[in-house]
PDB file of N, CA and C in Angstrom:
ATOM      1  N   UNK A   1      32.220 153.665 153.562  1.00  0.00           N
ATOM      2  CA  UNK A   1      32.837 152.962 154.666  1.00  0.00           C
ATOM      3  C   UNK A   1      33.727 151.819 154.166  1.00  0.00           C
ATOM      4  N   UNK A   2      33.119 151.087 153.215  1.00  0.00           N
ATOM      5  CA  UNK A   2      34.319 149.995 152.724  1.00  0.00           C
ATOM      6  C   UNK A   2      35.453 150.780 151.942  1.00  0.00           C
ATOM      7  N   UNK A   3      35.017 151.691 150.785  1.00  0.00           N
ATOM      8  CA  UNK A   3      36.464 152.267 150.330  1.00  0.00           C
ATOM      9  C   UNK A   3      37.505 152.068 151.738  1.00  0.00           C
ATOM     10  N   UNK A   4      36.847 153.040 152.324  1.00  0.00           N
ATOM     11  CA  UNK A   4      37.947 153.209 153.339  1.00  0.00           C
ATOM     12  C   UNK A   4      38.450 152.495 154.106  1.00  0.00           C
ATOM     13  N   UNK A   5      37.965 151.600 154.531  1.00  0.00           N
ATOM     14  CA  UNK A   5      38.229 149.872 154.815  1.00  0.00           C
ATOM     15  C   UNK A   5      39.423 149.128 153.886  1.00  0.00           C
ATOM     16  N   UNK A   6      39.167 149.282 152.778  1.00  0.00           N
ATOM     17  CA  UNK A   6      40.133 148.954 151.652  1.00  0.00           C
ATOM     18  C   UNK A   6      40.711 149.591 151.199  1.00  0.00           C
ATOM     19  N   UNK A   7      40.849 151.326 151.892  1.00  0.00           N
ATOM     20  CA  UNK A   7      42.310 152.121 151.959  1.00  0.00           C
ATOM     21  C   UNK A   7      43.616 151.501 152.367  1.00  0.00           C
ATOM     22  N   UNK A   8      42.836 151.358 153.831  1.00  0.00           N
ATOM     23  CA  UNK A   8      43.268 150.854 155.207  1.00  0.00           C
ATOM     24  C   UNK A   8      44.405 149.498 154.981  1.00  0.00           C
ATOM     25  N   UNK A   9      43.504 148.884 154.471  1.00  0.00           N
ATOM     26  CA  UNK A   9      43.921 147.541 154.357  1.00  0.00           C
ATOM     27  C   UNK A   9      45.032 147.433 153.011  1.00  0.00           C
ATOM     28  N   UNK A  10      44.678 148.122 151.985  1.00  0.00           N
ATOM     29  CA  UNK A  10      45.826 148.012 150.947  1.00  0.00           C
ATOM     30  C   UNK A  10      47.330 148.821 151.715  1.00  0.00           C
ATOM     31  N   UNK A  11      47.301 149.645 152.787  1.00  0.00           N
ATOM     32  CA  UNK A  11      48.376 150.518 153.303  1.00  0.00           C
ATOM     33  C   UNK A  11      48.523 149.760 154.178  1.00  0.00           C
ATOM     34  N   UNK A  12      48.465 148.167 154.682  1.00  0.00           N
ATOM     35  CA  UNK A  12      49.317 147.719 155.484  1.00  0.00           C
ATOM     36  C   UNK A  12      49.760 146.319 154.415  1.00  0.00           C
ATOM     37  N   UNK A  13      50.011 146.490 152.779  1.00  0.00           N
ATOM     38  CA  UNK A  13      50.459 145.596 152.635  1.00  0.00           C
ATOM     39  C   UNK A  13      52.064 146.038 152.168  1.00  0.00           C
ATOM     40  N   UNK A  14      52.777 145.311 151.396  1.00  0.00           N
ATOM     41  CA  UNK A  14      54.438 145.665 151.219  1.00  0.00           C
ATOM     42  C   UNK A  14      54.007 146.263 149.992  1.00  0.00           C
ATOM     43  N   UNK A  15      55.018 147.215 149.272  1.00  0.00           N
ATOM     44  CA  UNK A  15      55.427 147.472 148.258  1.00  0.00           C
ATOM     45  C   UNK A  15      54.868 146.598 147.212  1.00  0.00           C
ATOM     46  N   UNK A  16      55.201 145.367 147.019  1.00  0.00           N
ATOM     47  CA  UNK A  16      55.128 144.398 146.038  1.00  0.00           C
ATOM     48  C   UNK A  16      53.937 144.081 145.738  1.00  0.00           C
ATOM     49  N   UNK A  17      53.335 143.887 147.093  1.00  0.00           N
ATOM     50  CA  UNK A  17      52.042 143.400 146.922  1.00  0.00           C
ATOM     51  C   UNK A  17      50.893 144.444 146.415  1.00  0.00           C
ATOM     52  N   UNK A  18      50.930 145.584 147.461  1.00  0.00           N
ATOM     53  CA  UNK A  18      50.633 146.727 146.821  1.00  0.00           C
ATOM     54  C   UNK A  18      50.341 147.258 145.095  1.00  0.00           C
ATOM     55  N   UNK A  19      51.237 146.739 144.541  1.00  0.00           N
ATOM     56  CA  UNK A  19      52.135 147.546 142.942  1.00  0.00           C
ATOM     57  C   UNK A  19      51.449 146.132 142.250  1.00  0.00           C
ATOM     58  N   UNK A  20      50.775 144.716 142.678  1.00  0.00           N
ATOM     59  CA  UNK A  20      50.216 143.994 142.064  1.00  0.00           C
ATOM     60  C   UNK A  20      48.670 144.232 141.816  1.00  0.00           C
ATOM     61  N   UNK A  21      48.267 144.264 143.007  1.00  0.00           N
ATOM     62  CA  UNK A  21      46.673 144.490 143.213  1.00  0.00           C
ATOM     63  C   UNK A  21      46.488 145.724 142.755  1.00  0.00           C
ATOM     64  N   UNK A  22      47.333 146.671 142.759  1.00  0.00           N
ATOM     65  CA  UNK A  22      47.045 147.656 141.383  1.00  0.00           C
ATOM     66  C   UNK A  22      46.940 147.653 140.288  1.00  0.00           C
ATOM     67  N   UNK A  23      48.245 147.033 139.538  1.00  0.00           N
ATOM     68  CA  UNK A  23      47.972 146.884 138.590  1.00  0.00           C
ATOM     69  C   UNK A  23      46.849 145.879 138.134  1.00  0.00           C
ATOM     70  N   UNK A  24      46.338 144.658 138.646  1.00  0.00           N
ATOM     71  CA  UNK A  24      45.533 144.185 138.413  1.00  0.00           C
ATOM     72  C   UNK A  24      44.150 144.065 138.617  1.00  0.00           C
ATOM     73  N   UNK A  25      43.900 145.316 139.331  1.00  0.00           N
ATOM     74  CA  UNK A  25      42.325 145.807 139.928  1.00  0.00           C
ATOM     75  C   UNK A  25      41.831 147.230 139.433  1.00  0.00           C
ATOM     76  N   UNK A  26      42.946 147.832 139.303  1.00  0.00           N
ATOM     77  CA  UNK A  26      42.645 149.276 139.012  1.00  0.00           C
ATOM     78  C   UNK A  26      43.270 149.844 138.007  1.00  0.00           C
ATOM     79  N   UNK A  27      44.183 149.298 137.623  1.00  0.00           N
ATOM     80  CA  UNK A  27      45.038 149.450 136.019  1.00  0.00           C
ATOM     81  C   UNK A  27      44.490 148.293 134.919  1.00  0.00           C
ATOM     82  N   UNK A  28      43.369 147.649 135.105  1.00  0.00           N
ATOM     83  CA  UNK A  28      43.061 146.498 134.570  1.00  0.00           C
ATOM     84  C   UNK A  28      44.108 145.930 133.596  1.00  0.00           C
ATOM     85  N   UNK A  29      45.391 145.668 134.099  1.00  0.00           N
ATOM     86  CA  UNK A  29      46.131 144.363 133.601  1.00  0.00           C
ATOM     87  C   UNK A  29      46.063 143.569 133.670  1.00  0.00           C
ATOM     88  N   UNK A  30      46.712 142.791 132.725  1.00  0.00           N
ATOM     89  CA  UNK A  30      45.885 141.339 132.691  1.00  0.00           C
ATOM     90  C   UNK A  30      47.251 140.714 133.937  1.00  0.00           C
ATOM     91  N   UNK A  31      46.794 139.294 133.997  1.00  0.00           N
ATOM     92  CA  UNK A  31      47.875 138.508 134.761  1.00  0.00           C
ATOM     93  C   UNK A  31      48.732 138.376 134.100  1.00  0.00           C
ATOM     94  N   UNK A  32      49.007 137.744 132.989  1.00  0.00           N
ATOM     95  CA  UNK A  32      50.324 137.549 132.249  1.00  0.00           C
ATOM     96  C   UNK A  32      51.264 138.585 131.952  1.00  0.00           C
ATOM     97  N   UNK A  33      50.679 140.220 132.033  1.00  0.00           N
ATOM     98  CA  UNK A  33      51.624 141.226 131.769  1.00  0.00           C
ATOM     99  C   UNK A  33      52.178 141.812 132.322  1.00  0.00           C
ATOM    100  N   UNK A  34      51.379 141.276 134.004  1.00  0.00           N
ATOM    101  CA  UNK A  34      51.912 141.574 135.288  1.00  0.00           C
ATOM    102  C   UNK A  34      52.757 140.794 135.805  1.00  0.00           C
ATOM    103  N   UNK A  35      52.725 139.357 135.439  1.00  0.00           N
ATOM    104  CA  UNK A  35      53.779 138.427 135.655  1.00  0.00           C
ATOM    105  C   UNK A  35      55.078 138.604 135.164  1.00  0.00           C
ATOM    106  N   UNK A  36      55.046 138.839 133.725  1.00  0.00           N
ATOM    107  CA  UNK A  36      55.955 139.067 132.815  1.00  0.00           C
ATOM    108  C   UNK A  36      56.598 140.252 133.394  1.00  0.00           C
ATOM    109  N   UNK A  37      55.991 141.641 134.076  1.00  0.00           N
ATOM    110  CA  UNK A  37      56.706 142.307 134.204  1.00  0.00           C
ATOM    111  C   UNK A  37      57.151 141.811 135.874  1.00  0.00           C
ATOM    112  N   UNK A  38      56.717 141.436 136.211  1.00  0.00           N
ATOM    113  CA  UNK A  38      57.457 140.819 137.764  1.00  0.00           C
ATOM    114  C   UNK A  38      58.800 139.698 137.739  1.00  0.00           C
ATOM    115  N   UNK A  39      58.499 139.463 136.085  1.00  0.00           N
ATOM    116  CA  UNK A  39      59.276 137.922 136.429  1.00  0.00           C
ATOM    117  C   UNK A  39      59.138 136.437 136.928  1.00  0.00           C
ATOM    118  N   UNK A  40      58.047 136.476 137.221  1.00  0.00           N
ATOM    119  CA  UNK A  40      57.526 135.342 137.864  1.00  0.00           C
ATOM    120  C   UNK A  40      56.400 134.807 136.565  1.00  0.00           C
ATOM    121  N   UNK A  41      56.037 133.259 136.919  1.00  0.00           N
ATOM    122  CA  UNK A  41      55.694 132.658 135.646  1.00  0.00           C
ATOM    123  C   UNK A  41      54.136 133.112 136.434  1.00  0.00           C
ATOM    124  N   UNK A  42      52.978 132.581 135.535  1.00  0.00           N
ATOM    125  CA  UNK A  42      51.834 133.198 135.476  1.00  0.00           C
ATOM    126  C   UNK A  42      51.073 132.371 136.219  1.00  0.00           C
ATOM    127  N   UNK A  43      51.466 130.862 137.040  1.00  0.00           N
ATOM    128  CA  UNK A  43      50.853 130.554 137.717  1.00  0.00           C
ATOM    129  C   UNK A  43      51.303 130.860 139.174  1.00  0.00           C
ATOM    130  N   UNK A  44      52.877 131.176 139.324  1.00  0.00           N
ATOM    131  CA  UNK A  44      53.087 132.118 140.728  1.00  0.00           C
ATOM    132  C   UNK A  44      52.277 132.858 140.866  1.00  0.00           C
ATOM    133  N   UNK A  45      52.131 134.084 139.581  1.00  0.00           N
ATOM    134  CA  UNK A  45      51.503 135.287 140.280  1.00  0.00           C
ATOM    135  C   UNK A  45      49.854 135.000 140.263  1.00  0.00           C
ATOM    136  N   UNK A  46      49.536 133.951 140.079  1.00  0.00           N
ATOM    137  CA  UNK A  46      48.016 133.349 140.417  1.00  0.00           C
ATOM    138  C   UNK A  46      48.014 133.328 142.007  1.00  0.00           C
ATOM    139  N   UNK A  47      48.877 132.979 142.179  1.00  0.00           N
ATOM    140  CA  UNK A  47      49.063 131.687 143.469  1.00  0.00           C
ATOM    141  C   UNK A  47      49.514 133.336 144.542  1.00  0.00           C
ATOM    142  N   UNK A  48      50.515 134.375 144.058  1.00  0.00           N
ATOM    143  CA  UNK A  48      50.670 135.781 144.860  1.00  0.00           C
ATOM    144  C   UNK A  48      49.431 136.320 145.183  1.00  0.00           C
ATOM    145  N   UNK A  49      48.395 136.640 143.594  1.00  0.00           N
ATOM    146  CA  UNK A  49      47.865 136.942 143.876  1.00  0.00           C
ATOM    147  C   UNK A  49      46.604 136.876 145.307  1.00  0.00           C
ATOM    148  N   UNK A  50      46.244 135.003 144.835  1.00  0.00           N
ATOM    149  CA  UNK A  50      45.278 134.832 145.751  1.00  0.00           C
ATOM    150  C   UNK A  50      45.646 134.933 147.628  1.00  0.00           C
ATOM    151  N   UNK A  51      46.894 134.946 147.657  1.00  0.00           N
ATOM    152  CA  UNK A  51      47.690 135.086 149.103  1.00  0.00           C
ATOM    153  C   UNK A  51      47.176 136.735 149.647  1.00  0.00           C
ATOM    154  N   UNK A  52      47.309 137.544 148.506  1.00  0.00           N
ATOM    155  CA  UNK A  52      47.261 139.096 148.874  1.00  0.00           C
ATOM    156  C   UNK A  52      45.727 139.254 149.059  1.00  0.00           C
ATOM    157  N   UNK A  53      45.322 138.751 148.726  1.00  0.00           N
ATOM    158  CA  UNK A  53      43.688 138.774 148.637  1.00  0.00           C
ATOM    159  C   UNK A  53      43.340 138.191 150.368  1.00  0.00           C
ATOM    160  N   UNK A  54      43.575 137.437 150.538  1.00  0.00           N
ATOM    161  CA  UNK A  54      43.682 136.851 151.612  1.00  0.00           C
ATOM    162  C   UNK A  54      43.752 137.423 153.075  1.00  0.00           C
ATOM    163  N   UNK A  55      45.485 138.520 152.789  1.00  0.00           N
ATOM    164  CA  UNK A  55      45.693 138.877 153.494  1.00  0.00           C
ATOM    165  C   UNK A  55      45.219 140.583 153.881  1.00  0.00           C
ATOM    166  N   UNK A  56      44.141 140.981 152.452  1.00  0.00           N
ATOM    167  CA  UNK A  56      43.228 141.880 152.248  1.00  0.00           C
ATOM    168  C   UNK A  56      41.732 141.569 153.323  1.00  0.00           C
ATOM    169  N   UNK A  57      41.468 140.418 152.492  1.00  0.00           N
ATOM    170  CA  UNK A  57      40.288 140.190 153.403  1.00  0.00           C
ATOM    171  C   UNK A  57      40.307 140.253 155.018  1.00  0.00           C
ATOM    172  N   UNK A  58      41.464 139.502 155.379  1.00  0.00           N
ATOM    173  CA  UNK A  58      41.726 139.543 157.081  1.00  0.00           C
ATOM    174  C   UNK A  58      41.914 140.858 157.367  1.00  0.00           C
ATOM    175  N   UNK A  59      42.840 141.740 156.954  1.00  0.00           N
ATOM    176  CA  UNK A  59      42.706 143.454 157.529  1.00  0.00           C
ATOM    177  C   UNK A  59      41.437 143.880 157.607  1.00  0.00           C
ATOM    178  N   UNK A  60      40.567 143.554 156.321  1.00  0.00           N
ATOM    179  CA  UNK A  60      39.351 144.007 156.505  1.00  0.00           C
ATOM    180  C   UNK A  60      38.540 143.632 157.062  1.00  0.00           C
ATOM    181  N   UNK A  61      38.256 142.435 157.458  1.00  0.00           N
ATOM    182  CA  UNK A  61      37.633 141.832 158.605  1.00  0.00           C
ATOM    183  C   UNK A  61      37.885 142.030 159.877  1.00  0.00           C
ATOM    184  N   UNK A  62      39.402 142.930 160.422  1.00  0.00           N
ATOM    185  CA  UNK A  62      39.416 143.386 161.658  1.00  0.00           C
ATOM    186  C   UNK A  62      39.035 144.593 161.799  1.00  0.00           C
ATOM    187  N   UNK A  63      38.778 145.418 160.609  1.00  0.00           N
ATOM    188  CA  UNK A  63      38.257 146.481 161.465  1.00  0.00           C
ATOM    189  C   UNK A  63      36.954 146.434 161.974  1.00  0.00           C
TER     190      UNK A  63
END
C-alpha cells in the first residue's frame, strides 16, 4: 500500500524533481554528483532536495 502511495506521489512531481529523488534514493548517488550534474552548488540541491521531500510527504498524506 505505501509503494503505491509513493508511486502516486512521485508521478505528480515535475521532471526535475522526479530525475533527483531518483537519482538519489534509488540510483544511490551521492549529493555532490547530482549537484554537479544539475549545476547547482551542493547546498541548493540540499535545500531542492528537502523541498521535494516535502512536497512527497503532503501527496502522501492526502491519500
Amino acid at each position: 500500500m505505501m509503494i503505491e502511495a509513493l508511486r502516486n506521489a512521485m508521478s505528480k512531481l515535475n521532471k526535475d524533481e522526479r530525475e533527483i529523488i531518483e537519482r538519489l534514493y534509488f540510483n544511490d548517488e551521492t549529493l555532490r554528483a547530482v549537484a554537479k550534474t544539475q549545476n547547482i552548488s551542493h547546498p541548493a540541491l540540499i535545500k531542492r532536495r528537502d523541498k521535494i521531500l516535502e512536497k512527497l510527504k503532503k501527496f502522501i498524506e492526502e491519500i
